[in-house]
N, C-alpha and C. Protein backbone atom coordinates (compact mmCIF):
# COMPACT_ATOMS: atom_id res chain seq x y z
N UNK A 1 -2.04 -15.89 -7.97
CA UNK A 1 -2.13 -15.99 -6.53
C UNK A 1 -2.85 -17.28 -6.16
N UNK A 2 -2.32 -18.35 -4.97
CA UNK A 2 -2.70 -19.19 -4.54
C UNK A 2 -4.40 -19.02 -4.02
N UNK A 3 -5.21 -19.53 -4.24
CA UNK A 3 -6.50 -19.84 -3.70
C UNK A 3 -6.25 -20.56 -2.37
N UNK A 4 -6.82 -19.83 -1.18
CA UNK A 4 -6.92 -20.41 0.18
C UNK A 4 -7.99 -21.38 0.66
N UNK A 5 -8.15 -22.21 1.38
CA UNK A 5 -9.45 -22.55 1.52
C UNK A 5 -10.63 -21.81 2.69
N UNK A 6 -11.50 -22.00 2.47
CA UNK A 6 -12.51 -20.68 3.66
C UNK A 6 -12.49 -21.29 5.17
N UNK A 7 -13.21 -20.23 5.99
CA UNK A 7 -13.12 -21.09 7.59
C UNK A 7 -14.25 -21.00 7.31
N UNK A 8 -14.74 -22.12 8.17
CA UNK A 8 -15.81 -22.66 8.39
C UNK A 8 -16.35 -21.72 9.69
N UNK A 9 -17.31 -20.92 9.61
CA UNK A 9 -18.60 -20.19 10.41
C UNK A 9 -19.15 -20.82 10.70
N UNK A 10 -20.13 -21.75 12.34
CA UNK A 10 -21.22 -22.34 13.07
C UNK A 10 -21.59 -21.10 13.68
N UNK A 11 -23.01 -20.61 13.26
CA UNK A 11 -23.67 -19.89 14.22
C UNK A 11 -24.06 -20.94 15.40
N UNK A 12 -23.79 -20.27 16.46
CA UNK A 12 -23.88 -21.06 17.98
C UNK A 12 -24.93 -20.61 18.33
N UNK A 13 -25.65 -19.17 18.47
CA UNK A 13 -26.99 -18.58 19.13
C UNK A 13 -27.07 -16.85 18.26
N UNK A 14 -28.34 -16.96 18.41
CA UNK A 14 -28.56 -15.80 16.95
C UNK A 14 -29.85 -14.81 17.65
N UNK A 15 -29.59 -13.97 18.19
CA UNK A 15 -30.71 -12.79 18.74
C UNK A 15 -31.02 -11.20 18.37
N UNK A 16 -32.08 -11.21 18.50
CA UNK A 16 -32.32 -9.80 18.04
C UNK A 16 -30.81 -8.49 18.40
N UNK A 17 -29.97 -9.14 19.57
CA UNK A 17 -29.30 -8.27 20.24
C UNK A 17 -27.75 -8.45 19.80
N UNK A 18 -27.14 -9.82 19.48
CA UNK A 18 -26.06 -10.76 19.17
C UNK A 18 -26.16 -11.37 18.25
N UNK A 19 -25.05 -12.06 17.81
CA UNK A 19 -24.75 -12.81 16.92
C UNK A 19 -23.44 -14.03 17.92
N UNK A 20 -23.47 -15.41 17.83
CA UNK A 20 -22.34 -15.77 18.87
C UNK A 20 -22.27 -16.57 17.34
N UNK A 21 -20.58 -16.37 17.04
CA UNK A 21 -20.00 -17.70 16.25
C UNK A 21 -18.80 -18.17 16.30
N UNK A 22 -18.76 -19.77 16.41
CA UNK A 22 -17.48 -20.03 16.22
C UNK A 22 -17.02 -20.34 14.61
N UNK A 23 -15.33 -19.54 14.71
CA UNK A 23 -14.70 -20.05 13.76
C UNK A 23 -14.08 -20.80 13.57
N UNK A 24 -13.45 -21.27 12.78
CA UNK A 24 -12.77 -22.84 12.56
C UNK A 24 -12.17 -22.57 11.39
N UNK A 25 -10.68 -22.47 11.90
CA UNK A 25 -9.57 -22.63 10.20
C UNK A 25 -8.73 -23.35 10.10
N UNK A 26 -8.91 -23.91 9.19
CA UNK A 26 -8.01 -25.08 8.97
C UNK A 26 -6.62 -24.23 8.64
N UNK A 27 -5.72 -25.18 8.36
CA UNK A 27 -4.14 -24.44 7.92
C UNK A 27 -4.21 -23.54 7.31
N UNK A 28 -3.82 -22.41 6.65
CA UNK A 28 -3.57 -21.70 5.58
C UNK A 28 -5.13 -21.14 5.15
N UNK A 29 -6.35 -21.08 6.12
CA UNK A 29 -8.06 -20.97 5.88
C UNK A 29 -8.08 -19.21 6.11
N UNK A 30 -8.50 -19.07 5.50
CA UNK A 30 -9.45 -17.42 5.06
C UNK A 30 -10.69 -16.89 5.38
N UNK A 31 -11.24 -16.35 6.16
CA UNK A 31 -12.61 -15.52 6.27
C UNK A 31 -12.89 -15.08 4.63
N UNK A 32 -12.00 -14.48 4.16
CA UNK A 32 -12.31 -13.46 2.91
C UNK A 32 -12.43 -12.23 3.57
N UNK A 33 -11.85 -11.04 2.54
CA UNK A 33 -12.32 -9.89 2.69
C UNK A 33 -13.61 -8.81 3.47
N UNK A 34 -13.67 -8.41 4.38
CA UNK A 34 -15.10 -8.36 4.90
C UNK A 34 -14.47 -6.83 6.00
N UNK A 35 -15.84 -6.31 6.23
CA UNK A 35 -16.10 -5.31 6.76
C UNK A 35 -17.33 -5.61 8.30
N UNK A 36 -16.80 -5.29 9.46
CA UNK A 36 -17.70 -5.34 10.67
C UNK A 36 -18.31 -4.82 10.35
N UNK A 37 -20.24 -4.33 10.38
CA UNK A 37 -21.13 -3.67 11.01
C UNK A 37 -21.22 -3.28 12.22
N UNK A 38 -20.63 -4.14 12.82
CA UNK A 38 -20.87 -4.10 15.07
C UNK A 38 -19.88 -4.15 15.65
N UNK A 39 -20.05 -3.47 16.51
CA UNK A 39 -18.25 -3.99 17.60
C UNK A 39 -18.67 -5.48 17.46
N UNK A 40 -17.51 -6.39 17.64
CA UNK A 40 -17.25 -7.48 18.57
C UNK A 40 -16.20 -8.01 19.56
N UNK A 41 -16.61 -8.92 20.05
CA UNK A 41 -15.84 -9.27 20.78
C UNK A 41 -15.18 -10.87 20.56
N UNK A 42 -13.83 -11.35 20.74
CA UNK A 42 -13.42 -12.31 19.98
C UNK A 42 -13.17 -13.17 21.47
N UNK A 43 -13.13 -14.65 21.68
CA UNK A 43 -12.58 -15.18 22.20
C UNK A 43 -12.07 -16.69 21.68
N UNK A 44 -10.54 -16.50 22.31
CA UNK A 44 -9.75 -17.64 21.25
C UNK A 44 -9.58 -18.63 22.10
N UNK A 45 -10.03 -19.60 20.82
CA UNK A 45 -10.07 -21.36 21.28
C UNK A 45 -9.05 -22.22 21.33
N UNK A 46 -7.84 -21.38 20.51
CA UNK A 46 -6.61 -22.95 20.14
C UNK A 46 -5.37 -21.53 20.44
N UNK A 47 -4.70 -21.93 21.29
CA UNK A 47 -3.20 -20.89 20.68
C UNK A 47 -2.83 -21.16 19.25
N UNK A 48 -2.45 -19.92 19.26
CA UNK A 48 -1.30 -19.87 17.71
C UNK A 48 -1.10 -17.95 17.12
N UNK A 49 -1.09 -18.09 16.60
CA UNK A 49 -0.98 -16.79 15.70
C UNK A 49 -2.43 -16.65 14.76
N UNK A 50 -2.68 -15.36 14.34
CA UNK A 50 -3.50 -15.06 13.40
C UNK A 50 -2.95 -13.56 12.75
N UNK A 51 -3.38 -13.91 11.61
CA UNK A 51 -2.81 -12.85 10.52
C UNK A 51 -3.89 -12.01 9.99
N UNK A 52 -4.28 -10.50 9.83
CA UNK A 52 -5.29 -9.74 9.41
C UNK A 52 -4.26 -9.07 8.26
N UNK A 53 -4.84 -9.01 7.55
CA UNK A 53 -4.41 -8.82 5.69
C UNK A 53 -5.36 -7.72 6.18
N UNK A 54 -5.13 -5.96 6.02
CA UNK A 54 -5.34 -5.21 6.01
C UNK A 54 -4.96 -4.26 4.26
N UNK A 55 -6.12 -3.16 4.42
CA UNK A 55 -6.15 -2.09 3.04
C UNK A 55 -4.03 -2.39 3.15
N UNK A 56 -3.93 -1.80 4.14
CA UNK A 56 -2.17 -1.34 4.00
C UNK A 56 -1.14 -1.58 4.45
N UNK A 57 -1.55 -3.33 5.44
CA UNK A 57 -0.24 -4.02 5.44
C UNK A 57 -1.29 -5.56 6.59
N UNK A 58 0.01 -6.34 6.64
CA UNK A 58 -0.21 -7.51 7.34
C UNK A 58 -0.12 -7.63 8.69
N UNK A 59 -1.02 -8.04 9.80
CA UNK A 59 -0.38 -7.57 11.07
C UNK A 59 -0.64 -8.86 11.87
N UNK A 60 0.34 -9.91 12.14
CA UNK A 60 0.33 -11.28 12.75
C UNK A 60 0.89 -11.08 14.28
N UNK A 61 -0.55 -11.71 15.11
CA UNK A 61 -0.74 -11.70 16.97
C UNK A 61 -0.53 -13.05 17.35
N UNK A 62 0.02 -13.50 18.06
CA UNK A 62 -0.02 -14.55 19.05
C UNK A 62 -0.85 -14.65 19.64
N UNK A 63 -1.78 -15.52 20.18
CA UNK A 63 -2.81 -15.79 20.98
C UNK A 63 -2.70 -16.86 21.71
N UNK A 64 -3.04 -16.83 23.04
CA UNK A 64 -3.06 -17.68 23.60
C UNK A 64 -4.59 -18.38 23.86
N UNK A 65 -5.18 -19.49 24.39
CA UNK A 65 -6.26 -20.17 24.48
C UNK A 65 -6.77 -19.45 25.36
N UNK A 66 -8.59 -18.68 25.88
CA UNK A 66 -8.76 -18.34 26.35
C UNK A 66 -9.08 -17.12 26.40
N UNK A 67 -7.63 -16.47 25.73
CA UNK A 67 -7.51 -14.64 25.72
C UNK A 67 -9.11 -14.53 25.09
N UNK A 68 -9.67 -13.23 24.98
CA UNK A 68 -10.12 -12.39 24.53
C UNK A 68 -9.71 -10.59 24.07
N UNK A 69 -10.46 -10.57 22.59
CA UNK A 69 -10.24 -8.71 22.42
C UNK A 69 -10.97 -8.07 22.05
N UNK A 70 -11.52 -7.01 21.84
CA UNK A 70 -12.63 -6.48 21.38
C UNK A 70 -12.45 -5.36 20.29
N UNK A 71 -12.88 -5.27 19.47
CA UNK A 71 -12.44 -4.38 18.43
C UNK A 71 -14.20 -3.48 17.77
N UNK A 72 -14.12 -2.35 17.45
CA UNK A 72 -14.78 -1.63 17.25
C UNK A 72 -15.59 -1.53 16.15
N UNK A 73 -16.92 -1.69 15.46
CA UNK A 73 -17.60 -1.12 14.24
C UNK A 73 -16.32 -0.76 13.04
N UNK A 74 -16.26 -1.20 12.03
CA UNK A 74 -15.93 -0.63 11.00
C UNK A 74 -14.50 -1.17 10.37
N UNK A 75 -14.01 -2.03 11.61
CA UNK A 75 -12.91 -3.36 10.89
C UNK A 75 -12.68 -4.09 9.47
N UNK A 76 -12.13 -3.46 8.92
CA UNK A 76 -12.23 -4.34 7.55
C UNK A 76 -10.90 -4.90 7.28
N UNK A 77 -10.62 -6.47 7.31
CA UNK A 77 -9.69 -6.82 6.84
C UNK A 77 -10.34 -8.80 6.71
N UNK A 78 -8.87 -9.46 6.35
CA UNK A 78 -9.23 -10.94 6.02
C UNK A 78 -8.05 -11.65 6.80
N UNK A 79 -9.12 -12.32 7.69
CA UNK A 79 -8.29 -12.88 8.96
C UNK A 79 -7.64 -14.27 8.64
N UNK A 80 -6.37 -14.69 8.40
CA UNK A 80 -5.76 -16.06 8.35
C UNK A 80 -5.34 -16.78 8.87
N UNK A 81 -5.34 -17.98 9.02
CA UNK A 81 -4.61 -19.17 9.99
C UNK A 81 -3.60 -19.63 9.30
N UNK A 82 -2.24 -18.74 9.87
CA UNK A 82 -0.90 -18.82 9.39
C UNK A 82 -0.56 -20.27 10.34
N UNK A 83 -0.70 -20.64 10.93
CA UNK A 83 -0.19 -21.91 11.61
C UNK A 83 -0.35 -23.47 10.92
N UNK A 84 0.72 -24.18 11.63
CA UNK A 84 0.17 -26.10 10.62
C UNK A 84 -0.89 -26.48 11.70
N UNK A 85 -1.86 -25.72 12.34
CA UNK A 85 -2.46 -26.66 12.99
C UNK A 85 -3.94 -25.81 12.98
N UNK A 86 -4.90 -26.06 12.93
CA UNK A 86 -6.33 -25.70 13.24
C UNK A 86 -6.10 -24.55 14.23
N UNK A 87 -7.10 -23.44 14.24
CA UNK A 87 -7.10 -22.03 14.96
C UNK A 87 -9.02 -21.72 14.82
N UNK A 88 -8.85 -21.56 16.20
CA UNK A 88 -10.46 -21.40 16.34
C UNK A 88 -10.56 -20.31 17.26
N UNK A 89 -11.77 -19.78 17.08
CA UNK A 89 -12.24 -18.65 18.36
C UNK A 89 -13.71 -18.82 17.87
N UNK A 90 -14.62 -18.07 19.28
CA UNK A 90 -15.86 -17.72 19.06
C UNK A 90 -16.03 -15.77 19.02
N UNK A 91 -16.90 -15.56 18.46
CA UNK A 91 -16.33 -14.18 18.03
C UNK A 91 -18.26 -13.57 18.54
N UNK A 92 -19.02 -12.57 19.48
CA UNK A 92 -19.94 -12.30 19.17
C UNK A 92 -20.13 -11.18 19.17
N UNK A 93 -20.74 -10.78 18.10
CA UNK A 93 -21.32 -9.27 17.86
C UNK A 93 -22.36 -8.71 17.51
């Protein structure tokens, strides 16, 4: 299996209450495997698509610049930047 390269995480502001970060993926870039602790809430920086590699299948969204979604405690999957162009959001939880 091909090795992906990682997205790059900037914590933006860090509080007893939040966490605010932006992500940054380059082409074909990977979070890795991972599990939420906290709800969060996502808001996306670049249109394109993003791909979540889930336990039991693949599930690729369109996004537009702007949107936001919020998803619940206990999310586990590995989020990808299927697009040829950079895909960013700030995500805080």
């Amino acid at each position: 299996m091909k090795s992906r390269p990682q997205a790059n995480p900037k914590i933006l502001t860090e509080t007893d209450h939040a966490i605010v970060t932006e992500w940054r993926f380059a082409p074909g870039a990977e979070t890795g495997s991972h599990r939420h602790a906290h709800d969060y809430v996502v808001v996306v920086l670049t249109a394109g698509k993003l791909m979540q590699e889930t336990a039991n299948r693949e599930i690729v969204t369109d996004l537009a610049a702007g949107q936001g979604y919020a998803r619940n405690v206990g999310v586990e999957h590995n989020v990808v930047n299927p697009n040829p162009h950079e895909f960013a959001f700030v995500e805080v939880n």
